[in-house]
C-alpha atoms as a PDB file:
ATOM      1  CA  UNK A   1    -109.859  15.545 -37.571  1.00  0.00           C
ATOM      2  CA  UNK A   2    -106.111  14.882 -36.456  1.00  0.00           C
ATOM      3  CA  UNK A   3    -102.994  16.597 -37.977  1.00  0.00           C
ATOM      4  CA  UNK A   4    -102.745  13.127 -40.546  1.00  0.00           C
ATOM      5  CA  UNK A   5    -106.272  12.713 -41.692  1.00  0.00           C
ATOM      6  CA  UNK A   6    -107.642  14.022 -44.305  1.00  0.00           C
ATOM      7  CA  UNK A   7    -111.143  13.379 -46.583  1.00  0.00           C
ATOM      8  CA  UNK A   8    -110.928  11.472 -49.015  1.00  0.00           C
ATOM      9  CA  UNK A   9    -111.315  14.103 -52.145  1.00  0.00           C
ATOM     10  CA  UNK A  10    -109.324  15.386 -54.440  1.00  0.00           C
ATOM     11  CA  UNK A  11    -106.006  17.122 -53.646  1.00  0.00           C
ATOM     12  CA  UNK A  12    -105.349  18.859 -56.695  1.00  0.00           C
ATOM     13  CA  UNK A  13    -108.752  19.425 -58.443  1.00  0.00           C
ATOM     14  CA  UNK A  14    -110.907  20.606 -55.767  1.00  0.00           C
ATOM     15  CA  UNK A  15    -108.483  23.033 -53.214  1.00  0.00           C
ATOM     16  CA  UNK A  16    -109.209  20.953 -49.822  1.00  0.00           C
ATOM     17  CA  UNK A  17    -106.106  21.405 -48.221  1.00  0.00           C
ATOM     18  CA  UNK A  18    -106.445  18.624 -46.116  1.00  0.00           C
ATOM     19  CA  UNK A  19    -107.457  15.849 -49.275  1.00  0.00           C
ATOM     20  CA  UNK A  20    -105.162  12.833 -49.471  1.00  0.00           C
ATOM     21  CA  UNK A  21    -102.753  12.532 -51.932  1.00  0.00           C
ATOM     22  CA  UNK A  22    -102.725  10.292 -55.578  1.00  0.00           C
ATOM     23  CA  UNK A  23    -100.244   8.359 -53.392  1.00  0.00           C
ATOM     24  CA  UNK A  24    -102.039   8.047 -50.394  1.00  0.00           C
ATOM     25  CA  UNK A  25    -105.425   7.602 -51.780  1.00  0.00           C
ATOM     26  CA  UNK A  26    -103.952   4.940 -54.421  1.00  0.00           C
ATOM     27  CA  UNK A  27    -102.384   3.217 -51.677  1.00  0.00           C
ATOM     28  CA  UNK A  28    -105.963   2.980 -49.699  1.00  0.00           C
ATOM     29  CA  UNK A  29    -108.092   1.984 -52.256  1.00  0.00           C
ATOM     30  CA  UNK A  30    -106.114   1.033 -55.542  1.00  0.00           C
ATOM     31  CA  UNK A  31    -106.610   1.982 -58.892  1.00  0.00           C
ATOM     32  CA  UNK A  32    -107.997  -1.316 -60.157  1.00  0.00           C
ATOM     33  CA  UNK A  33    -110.450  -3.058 -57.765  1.00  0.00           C
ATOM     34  CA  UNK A  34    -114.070  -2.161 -56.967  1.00  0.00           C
ATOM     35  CA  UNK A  35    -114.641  -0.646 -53.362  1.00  0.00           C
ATOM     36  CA  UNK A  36    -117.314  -0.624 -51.215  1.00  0.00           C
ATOM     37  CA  UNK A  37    -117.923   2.447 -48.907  1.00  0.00           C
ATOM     38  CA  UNK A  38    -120.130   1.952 -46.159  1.00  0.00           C
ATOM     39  CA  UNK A  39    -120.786   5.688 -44.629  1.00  0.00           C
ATOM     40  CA  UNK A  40    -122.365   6.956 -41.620  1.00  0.00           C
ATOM     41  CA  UNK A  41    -124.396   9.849 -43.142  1.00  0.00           C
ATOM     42  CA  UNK A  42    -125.448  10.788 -46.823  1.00  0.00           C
ATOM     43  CA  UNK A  43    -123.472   9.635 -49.675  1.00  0.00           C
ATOM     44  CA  UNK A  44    -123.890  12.541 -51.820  1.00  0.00           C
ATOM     45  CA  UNK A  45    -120.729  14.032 -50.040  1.00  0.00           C
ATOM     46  CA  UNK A  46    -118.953  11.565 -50.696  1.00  0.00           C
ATOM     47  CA  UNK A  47    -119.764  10.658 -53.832  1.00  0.00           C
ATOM     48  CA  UNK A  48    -118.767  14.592 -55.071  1.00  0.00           C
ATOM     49  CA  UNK A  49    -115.187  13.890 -53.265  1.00  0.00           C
ATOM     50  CA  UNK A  50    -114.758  11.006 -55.533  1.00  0.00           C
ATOM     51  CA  UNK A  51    -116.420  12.469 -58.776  1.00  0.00           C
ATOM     52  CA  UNK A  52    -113.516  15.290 -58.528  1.00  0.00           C
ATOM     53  CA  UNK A  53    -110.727  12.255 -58.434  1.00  0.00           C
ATOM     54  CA  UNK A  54    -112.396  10.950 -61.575  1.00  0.00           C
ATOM     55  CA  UNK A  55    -113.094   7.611 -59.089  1.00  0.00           C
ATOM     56  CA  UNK A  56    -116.925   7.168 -59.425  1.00  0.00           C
ATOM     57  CA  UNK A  57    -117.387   3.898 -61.683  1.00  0.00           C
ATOM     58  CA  UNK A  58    -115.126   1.658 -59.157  1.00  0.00           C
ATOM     59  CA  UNK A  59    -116.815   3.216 -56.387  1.00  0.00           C
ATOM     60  CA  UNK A  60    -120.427   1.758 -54.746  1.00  0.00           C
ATOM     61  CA  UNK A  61    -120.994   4.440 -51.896  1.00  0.00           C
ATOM     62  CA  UNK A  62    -124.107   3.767 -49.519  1.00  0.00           C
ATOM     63  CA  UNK A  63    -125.385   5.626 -46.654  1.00  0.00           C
ATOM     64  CA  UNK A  64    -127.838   7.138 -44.600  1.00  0.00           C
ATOM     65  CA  UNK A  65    -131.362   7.676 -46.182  1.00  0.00           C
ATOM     66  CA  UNK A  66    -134.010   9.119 -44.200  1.00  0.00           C
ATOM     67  CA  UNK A  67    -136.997   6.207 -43.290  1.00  0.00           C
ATOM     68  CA  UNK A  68    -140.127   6.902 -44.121  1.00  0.00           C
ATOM     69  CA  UNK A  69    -141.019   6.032 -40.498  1.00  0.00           C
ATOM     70  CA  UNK A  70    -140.063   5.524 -37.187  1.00  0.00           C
ATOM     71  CA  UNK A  71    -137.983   2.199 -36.864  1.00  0.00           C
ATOM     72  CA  UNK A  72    -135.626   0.186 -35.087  1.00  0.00           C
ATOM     73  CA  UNK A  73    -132.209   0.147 -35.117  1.00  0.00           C
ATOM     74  CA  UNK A  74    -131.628  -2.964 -37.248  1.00  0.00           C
ATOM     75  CA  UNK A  75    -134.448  -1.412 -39.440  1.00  0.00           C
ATOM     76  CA  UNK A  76    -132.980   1.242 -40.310  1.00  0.00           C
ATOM     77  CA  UNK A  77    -129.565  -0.321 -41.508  1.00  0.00           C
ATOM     78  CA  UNK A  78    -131.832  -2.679 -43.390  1.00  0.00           C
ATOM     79  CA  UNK A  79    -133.514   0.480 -45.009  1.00  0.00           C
ATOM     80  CA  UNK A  80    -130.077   2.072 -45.556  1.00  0.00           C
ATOM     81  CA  UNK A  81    -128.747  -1.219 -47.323  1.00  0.00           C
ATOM     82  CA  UNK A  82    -126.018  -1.147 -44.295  1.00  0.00           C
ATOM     83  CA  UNK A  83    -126.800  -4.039 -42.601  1.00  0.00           C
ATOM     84  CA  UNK A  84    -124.199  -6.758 -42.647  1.00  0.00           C
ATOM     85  CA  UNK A  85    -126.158  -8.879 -44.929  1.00  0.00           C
ATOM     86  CA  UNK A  86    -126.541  -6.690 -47.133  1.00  0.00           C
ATOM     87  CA  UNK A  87    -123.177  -4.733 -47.271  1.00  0.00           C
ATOM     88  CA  UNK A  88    -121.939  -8.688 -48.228  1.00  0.00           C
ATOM     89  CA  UNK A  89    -124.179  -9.258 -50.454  1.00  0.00           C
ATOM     90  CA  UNK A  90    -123.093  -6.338 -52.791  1.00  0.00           C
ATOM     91  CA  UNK A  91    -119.480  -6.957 -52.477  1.00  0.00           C
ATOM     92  CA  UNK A  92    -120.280 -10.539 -53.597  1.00  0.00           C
ATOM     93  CA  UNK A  93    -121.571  -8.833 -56.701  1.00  0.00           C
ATOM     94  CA  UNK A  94    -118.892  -5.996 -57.006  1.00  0.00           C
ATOM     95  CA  UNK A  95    -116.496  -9.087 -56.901  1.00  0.00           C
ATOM     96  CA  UNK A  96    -118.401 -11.074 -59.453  1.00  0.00           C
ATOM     97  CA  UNK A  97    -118.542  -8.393 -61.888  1.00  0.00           C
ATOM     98  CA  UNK A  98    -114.705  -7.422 -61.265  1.00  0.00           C
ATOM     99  CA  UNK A  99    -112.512  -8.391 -64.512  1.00  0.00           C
ATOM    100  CA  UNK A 100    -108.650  -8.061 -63.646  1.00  0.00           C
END
């Protein structure tokens, strides 16, 4: 990581010294609207970040599951729910279901 970026956990709560700040992190992703994380490997990680900001209702994290067999490239976004159709798809929803 470079001197400026940080994970996205919890400054305060959880002792990462590099974690973004209330500011920084409310500046990236709001406090109101629903966000959809696309991640390149597991989501429990990131899902544990959020859980110690209090952030995990807003918050629709998917990622990397292991297939149950060998497959393609395309395949295996479809089986992670990370293919573009998809990943639009459930912020279609997310949207939907948003109340201001």
């Amino acid at each position: 990581m470079g001197t400026h970026q940080r994970p996205y956990g919890p400054r305060p709560r959880s002792g990462l010294a590099h974690a973004l700040s209330v500011r920084v992190f409310t500046s990236l992703f709001s406090t109101r609207t629903p966000v959809l994380m696309a991640v390149p490997t597991h989501t429990g990680a990131v899902r544990t970040l959020l859980a110690g900001r209090g952030e995990t209702s807003r918050f629709h994290v998917i990622g990397y599951r292991e297939p149950d067999r060998p497959t393609t490239p395309e395949g295996l976004l479809d089986h992670c729910g990370l293919s573009a159709a998809t990943l639009a798809a459930q912020a279609t929803i997310m949207l939907k279901e948003h109340r201001p």
